[in-house]
PDB file of N, CA and C in Angstrom:
ATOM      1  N   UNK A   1       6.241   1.848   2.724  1.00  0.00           N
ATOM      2  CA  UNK A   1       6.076   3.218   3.158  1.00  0.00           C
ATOM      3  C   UNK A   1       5.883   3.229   4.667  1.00  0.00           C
ATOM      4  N   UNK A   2       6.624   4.069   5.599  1.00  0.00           N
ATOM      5  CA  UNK A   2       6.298   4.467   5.960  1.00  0.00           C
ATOM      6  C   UNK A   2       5.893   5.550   6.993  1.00  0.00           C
ATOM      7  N   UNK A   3       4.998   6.073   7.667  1.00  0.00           N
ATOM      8  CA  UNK A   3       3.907   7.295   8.246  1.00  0.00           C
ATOM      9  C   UNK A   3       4.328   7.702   9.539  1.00  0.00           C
ATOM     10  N   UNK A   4       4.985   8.450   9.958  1.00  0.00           N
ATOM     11  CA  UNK A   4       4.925   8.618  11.336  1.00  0.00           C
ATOM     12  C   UNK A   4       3.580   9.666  11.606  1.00  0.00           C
ATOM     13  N   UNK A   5       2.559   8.982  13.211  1.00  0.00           N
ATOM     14  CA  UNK A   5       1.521  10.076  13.587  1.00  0.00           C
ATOM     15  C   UNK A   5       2.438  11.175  14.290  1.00  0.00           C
ATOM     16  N   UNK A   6       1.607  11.604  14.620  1.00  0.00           N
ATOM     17  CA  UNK A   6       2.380  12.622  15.720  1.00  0.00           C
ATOM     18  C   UNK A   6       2.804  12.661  16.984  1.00  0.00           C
ATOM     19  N   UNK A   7       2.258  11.413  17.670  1.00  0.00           N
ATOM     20  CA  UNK A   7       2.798  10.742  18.746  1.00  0.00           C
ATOM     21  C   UNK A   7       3.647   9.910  18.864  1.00  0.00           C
ATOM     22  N   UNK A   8       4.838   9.535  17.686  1.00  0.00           N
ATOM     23  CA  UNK A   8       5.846   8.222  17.780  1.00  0.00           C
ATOM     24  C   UNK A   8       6.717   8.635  16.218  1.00  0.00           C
ATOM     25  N   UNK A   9       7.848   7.452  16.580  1.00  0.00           N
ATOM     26  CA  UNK A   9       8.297   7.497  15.174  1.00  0.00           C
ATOM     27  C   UNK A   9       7.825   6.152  14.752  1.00  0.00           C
ATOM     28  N   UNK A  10       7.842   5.951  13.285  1.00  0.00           N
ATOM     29  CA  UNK A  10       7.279   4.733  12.792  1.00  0.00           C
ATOM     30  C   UNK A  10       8.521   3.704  12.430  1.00  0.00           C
ATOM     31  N   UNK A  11       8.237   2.737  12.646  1.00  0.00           N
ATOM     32  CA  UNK A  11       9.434   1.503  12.170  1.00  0.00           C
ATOM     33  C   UNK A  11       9.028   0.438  11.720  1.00  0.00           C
ATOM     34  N   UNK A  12      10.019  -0.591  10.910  1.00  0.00           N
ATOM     35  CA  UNK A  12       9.333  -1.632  10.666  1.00  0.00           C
ATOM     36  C   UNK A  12      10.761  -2.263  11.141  1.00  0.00           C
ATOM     37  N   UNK A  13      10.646  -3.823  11.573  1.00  0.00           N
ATOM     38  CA  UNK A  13      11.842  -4.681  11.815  1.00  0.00           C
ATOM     39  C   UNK A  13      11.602  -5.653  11.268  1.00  0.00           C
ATOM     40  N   UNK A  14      13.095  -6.369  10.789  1.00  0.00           N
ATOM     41  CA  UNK A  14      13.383  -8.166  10.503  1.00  0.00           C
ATOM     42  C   UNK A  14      14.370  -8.107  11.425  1.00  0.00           C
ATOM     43  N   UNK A  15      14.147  -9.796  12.044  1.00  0.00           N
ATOM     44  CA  UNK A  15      14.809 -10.612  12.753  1.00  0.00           C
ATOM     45  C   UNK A  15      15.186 -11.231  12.593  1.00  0.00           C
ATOM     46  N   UNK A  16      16.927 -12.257  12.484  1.00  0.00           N
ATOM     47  CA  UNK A  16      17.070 -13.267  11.815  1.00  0.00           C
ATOM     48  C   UNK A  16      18.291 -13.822  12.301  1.00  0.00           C
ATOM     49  N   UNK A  17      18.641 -14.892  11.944  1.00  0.00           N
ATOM     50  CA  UNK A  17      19.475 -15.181  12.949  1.00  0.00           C
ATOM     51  C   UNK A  17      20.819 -15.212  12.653  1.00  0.00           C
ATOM     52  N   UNK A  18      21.736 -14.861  13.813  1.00  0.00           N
ATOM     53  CA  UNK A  18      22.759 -14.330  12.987  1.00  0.00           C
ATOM     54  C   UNK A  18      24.224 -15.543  14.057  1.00  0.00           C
ATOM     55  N   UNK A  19      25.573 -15.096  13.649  1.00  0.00           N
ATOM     56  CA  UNK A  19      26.663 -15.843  14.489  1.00  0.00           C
ATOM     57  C   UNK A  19      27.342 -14.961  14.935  1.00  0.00           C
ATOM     58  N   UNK A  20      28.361 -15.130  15.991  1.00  0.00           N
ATOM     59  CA  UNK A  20      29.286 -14.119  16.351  1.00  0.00           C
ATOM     60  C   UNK A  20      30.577 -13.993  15.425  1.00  0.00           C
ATOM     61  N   UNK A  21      31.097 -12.635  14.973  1.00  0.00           N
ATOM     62  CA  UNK A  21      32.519 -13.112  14.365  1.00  0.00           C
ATOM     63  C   UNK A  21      32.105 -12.854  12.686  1.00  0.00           C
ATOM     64  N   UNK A  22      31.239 -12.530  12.448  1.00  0.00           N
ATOM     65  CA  UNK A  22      30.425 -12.483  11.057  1.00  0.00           C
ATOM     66  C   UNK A  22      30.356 -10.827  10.750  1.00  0.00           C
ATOM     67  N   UNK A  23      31.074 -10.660   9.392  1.00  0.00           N
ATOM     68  CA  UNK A  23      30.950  -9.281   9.300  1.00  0.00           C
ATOM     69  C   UNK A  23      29.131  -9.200   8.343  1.00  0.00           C
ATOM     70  N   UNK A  24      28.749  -7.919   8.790  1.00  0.00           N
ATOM     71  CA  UNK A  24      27.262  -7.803   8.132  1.00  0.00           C
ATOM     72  C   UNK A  24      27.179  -6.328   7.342  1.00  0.00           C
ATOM     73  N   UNK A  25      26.642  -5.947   6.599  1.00  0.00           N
ATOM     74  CA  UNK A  25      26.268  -4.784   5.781  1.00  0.00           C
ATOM     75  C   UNK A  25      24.340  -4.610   5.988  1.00  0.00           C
ATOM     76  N   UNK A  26      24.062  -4.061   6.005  1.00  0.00           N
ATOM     77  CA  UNK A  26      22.327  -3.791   5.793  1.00  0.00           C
ATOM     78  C   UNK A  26      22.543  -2.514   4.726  1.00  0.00           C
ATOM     79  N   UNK A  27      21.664  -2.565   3.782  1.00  0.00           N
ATOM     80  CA  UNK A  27      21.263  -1.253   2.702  1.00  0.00           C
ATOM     81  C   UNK A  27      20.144  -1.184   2.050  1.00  0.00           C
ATOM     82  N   UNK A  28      19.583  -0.344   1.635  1.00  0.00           N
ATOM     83  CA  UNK A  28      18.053  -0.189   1.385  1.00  0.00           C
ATOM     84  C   UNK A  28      18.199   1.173   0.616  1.00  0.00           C
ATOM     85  N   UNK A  29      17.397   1.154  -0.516  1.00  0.00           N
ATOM     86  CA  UNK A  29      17.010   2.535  -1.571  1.00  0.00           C
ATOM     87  C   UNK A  29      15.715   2.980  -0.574  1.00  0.00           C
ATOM     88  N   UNK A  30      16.135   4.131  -0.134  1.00  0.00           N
ATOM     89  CA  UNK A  30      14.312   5.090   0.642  1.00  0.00           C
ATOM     90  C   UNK A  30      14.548   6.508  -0.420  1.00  0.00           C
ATOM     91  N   UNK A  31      13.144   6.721  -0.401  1.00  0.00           N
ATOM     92  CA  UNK A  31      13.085   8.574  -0.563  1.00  0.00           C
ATOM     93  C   UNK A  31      12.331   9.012   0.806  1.00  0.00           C
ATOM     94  N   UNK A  32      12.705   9.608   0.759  1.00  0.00           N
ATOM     95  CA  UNK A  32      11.954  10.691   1.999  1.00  0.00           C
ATOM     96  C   UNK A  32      11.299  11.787   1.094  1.00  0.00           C
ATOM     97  N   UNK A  33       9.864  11.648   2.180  1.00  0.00           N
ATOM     98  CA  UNK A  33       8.751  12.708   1.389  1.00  0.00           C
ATOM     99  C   UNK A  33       8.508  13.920   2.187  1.00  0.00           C
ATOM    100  N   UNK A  34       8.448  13.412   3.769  1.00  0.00           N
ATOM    101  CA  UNK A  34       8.483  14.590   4.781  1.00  0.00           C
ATOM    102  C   UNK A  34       9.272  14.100   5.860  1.00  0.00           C
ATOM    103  N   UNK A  35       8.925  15.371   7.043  1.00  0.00           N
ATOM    104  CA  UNK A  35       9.675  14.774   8.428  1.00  0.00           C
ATOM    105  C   UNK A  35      11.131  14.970   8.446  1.00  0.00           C
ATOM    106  N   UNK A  36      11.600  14.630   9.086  1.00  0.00           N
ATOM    107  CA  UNK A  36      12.997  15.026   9.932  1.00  0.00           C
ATOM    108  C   UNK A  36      14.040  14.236   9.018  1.00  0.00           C
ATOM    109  N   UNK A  37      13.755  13.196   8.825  1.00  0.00           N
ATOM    110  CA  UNK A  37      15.082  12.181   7.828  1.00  0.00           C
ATOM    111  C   UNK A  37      14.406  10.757   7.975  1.00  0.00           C
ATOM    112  N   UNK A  38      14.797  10.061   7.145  1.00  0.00           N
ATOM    113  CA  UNK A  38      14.527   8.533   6.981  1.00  0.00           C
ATOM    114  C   UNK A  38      16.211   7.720   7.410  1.00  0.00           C
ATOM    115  N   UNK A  39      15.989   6.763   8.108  1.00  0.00           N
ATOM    116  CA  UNK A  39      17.038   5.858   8.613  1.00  0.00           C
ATOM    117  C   UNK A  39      17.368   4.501   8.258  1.00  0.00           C
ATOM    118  N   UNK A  40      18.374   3.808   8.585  1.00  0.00           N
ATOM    119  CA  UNK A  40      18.331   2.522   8.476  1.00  0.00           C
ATOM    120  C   UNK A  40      19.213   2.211   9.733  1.00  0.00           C
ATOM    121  N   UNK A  41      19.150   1.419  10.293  1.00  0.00           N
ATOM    122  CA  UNK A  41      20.083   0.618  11.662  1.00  0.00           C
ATOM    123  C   UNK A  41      19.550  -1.094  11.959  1.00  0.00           C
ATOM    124  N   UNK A  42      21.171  -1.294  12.193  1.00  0.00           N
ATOM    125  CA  UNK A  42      21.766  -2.771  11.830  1.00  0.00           C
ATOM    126  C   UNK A  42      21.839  -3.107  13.452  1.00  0.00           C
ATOM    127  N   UNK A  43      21.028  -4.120  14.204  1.00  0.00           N
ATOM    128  CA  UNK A  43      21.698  -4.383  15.629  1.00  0.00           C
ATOM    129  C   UNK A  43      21.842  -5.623  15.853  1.00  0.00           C
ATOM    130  N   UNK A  44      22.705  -6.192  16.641  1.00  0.00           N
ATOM    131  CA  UNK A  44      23.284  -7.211  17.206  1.00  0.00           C
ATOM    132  C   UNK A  44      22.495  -7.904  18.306  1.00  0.00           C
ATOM    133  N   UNK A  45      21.889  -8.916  18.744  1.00  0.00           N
ATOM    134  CA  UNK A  45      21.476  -9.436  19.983  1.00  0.00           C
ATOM    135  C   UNK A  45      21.949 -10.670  20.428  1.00  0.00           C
ATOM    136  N   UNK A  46      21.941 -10.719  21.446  1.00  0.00           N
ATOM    137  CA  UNK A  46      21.869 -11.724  22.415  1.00  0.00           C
ATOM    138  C   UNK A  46      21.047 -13.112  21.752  1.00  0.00           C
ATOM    139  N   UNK A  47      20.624 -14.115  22.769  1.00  0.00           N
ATOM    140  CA  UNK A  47      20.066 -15.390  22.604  1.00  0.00           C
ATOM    141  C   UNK A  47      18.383 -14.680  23.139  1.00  0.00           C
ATOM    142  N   UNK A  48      18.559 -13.825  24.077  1.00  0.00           N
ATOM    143  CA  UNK A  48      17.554 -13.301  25.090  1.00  0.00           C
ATOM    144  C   UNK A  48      17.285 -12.038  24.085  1.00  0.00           C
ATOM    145  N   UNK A  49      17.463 -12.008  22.979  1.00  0.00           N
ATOM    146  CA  UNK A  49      16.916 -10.364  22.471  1.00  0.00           C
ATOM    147  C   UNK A  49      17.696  -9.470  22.986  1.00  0.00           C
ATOM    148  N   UNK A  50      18.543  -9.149  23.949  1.00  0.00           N
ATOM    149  CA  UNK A  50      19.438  -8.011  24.938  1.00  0.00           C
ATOM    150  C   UNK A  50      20.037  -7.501  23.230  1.00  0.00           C
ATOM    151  N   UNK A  51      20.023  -6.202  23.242  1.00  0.00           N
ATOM    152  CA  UNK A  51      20.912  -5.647  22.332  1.00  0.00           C
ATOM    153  C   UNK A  51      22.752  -5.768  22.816  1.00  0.00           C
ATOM    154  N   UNK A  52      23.311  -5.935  21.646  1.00  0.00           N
ATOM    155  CA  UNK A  52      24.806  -6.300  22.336  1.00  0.00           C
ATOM    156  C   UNK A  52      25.530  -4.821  21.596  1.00  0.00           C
ATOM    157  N   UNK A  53      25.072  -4.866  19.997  1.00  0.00           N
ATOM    158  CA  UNK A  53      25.563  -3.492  19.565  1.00  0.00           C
ATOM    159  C   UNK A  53      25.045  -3.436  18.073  1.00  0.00           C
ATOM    160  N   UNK A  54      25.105  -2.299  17.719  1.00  0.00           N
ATOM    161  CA  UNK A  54      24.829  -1.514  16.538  1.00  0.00           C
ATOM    162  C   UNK A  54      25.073  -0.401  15.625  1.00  0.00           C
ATOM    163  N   UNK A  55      24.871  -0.388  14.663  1.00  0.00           N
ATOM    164  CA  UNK A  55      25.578   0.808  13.425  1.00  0.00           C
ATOM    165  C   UNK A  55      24.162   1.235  12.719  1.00  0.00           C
ATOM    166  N   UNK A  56      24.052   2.498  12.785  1.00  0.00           N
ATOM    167  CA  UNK A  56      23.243   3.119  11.954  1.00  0.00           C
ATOM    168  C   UNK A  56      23.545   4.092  10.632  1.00  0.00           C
ATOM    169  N   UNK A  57      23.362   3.804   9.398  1.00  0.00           N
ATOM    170  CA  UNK A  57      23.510   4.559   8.654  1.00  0.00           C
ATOM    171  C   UNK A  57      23.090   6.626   8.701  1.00  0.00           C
ATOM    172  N   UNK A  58      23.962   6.990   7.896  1.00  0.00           N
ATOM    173  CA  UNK A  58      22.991   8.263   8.143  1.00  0.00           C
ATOM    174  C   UNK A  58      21.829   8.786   7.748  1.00  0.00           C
ATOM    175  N   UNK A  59      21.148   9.449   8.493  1.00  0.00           N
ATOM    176  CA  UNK A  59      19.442   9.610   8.200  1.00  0.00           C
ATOM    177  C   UNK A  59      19.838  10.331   6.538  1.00  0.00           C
ATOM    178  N   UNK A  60      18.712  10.382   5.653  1.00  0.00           N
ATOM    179  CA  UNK A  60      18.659  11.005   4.302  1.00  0.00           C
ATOM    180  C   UNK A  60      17.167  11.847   4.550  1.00  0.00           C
ATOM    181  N   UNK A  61      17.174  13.141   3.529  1.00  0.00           N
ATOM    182  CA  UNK A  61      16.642  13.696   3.235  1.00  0.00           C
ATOM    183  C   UNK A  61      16.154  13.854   1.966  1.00  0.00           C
ATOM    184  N   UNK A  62      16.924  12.919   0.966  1.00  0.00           N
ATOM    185  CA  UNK A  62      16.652  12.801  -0.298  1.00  0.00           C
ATOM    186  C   UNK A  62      15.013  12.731  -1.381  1.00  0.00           C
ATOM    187  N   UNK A  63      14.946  13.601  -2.438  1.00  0.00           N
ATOM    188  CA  UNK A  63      13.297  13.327  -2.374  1.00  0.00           C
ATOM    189  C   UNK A  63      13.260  12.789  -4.029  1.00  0.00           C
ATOM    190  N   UNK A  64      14.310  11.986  -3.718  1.00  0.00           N
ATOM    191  CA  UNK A  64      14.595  10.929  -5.083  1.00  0.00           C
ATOM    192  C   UNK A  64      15.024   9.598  -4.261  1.00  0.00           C
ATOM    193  N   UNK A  65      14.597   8.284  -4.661  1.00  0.00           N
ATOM    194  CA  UNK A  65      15.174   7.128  -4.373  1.00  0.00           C
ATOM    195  C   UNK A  65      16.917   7.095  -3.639  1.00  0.00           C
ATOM    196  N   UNK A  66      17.592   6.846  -3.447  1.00  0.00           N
ATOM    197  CA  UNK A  66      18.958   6.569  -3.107  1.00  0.00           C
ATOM    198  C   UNK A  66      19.483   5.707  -2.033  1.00  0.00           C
ATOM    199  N   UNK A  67      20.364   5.112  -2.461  1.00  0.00           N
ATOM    200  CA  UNK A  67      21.089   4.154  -1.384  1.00  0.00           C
ATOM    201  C   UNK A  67      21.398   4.179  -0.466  1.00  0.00           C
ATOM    202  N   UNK A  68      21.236   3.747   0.506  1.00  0.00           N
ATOM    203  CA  UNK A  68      21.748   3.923   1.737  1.00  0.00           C
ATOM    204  C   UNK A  68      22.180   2.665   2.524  1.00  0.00           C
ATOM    205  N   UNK A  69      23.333   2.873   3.326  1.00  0.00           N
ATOM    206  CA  UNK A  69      24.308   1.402   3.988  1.00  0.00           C
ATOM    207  C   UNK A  69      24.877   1.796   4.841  1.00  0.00           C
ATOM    208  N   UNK A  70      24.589   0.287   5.750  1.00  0.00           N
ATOM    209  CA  UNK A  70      25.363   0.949   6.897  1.00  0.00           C
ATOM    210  C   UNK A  70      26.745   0.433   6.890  1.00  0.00           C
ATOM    211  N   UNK A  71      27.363   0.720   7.774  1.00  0.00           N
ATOM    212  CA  UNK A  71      29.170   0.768   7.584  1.00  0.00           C
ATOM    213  C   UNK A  71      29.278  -1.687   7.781  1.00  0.00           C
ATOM    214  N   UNK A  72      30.519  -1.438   7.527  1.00  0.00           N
ATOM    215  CA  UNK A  72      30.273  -2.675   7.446  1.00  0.00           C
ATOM    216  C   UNK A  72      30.402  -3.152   9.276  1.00  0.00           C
ATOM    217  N   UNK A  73      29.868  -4.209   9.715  1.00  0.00           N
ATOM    218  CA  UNK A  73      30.077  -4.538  11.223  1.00  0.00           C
ATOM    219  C   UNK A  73      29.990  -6.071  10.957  1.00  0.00           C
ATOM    220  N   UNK A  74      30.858  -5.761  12.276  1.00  0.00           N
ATOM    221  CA  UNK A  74      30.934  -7.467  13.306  1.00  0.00           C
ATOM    222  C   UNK A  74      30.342  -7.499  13.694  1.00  0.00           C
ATOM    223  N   UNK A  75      29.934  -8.827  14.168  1.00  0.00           N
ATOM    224  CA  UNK A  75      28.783  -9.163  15.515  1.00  0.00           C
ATOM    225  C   UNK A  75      29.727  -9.855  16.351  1.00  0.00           C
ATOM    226  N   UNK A  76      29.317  -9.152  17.415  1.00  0.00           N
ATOM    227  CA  UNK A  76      30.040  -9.364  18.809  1.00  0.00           C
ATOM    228  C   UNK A  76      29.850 -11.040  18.837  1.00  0.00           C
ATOM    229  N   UNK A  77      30.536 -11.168  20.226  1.00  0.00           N
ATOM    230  CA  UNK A  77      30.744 -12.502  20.752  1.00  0.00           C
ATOM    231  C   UNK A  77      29.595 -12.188  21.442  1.00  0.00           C
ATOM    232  N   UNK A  78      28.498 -13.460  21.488  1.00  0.00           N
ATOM    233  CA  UNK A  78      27.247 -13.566  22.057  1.00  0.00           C
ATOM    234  C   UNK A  78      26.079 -13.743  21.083  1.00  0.00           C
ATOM    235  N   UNK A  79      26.294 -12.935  20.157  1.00  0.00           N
ATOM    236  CA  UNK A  79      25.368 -12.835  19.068  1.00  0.00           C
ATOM    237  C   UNK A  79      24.983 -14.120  18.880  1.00  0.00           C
ATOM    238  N   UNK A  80      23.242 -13.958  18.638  1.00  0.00           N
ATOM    239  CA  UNK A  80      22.505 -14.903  18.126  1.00  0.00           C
ATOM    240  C   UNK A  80      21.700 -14.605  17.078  1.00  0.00           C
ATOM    241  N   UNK A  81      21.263 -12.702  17.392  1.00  0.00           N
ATOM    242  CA  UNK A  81      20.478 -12.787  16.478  1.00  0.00           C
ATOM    243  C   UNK A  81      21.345 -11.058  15.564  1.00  0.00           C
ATOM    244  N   UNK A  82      20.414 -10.976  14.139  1.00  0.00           N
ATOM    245  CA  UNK A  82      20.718  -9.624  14.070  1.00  0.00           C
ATOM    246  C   UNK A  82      19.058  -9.152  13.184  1.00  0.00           C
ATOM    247  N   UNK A  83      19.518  -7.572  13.595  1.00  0.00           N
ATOM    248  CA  UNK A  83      18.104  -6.672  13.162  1.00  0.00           C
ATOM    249  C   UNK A  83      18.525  -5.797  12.721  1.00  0.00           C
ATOM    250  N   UNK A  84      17.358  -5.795  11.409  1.00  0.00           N
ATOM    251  CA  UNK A  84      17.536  -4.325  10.625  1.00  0.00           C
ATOM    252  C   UNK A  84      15.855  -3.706  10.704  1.00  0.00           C
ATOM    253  N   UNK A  85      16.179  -2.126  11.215  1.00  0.00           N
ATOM    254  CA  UNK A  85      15.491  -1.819  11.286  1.00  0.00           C
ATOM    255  C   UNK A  85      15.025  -0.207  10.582  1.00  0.00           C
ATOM    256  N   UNK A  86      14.149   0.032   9.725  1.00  0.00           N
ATOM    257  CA  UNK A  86      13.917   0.911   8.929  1.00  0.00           C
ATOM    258  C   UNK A  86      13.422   2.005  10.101  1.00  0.00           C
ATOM    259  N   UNK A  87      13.382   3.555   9.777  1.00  0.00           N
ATOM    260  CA  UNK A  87      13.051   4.380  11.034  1.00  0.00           C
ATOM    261  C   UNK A  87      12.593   5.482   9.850  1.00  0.00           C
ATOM    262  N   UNK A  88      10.980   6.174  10.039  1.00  0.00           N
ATOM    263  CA  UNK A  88      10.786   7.571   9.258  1.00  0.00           C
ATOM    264  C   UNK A  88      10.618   8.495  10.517  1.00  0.00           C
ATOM    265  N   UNK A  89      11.292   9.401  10.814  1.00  0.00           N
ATOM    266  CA  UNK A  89      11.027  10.121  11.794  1.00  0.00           C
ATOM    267  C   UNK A  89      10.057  11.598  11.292  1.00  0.00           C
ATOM    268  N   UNK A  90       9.075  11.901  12.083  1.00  0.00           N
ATOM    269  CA  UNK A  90       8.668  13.021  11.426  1.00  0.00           C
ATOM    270  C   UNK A  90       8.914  14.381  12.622  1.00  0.00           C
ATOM    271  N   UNK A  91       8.761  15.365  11.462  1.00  0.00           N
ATOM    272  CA  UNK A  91       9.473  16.716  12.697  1.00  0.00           C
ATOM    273  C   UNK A  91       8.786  16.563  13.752  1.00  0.00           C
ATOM    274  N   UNK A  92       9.614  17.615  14.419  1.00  0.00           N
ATOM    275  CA  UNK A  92       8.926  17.409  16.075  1.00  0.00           C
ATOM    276  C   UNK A  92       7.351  18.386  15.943  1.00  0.00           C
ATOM    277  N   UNK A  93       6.799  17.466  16.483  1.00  0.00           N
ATOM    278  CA  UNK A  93       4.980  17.445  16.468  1.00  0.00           C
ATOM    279  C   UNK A  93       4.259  17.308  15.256  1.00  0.00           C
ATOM    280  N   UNK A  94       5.156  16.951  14.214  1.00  0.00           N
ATOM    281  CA  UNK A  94       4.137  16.472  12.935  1.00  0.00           C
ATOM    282  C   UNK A  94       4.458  15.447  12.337  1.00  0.00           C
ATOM    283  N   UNK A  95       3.748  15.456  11.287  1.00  0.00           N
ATOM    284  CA  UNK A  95       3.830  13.943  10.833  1.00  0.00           C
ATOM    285  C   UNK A  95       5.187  13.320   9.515  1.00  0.00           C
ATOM    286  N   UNK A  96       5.283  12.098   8.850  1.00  0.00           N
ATOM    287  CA  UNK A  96       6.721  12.411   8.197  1.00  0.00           C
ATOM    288  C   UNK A  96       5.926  10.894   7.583  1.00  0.00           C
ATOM    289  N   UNK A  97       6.691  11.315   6.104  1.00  0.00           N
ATOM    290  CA  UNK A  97       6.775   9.711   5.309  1.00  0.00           C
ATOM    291  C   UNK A  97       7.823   9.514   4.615  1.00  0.00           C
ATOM    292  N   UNK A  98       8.227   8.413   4.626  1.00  0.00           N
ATOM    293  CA  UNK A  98       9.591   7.874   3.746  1.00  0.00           C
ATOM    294  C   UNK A  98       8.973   6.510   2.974  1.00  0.00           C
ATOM    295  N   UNK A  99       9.863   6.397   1.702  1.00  0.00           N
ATOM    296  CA  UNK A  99       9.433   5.057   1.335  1.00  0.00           C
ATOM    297  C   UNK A  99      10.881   4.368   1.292  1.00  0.00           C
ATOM    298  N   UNK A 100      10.805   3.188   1.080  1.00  0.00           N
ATOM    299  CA  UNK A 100      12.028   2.286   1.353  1.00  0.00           C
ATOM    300  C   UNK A 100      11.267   0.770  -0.041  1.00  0.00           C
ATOM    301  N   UNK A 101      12.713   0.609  -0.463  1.00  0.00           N
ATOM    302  CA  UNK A 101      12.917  -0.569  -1.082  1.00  0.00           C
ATOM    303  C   UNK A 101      13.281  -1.562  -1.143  1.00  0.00           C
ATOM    304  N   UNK A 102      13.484  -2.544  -1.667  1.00  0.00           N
ATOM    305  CA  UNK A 102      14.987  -3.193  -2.043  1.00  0.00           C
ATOM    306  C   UNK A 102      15.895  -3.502  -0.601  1.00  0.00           C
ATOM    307  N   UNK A 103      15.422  -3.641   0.728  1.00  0.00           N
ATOM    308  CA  UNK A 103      15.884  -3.931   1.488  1.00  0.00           C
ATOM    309  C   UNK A 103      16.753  -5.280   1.665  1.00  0.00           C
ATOM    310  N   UNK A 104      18.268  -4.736   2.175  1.00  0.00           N
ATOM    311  CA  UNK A 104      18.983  -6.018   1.676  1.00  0.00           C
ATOM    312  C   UNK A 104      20.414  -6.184   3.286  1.00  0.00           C
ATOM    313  N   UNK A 105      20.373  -7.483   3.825  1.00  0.00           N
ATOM    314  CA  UNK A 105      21.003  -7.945   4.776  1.00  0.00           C
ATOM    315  C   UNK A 105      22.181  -8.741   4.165  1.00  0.00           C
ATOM    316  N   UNK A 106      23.224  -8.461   3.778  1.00  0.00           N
ATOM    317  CA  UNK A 106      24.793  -9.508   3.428  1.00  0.00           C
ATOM    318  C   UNK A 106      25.627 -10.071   5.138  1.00  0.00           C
ATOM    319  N   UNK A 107      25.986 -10.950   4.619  1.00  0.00           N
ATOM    320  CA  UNK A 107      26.866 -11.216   5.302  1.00  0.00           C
ATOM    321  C   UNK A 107      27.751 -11.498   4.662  1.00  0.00           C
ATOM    322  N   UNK A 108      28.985 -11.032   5.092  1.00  0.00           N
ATOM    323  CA  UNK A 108      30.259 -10.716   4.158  1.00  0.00           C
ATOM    324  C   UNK A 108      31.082 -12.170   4.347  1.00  0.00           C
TER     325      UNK A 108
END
């Protein structure tokens, strides 16, 4: 789960290591309970952490479990690492919760 306060959006990340030339998928079951939408986004880095690139699924509003994936991607030339990162955004000046599951990284 989780909470955005009212000063930020809330996230959680994995880091892991990834190759260049490698197609990747990220997908995860969330419900969203409040707030603006629940997210998922897939990014690409460097050796140095530098973001190189990324695909984000579309935010859901759903207030039942459901799937969500992001499109399928390459990782650039450079890539060392890749990140998936869960996002509950809550409306502007209040608070927001999403829950998330089943979080899952392929490489194709």
């Amino acid at each position: 789960m989780l909470s955005r306060s009212k000063t930020g959006i809330a996230s959680a990340t994995q880091l892991m290591r990834a190759q260049p030339g490698i197609d990747y998928r990220a997908n995860v079951r969330v419900k969203w309970i409040s707030g603006s939408a629940a997210a998922l986004r897939l990014d690409f880095l460097d050796a140095t952490f530098a973001p190189l690139s990324g695909v984000v699924a579309p935010p859901r509003t759903s207030t039942v479990f459901s799937f969500v994936s992001t499109s399928l991607a390459v990782s650039p030339p450079g890539t060392a690492y890749v990140r998936v990162t869960l996002l509950g955004d809550g409306a502007v000046g209040g608070e927001g919760t999403s829950y998330f599951d089943d979080v899952r990284l392929s490489a194709l």
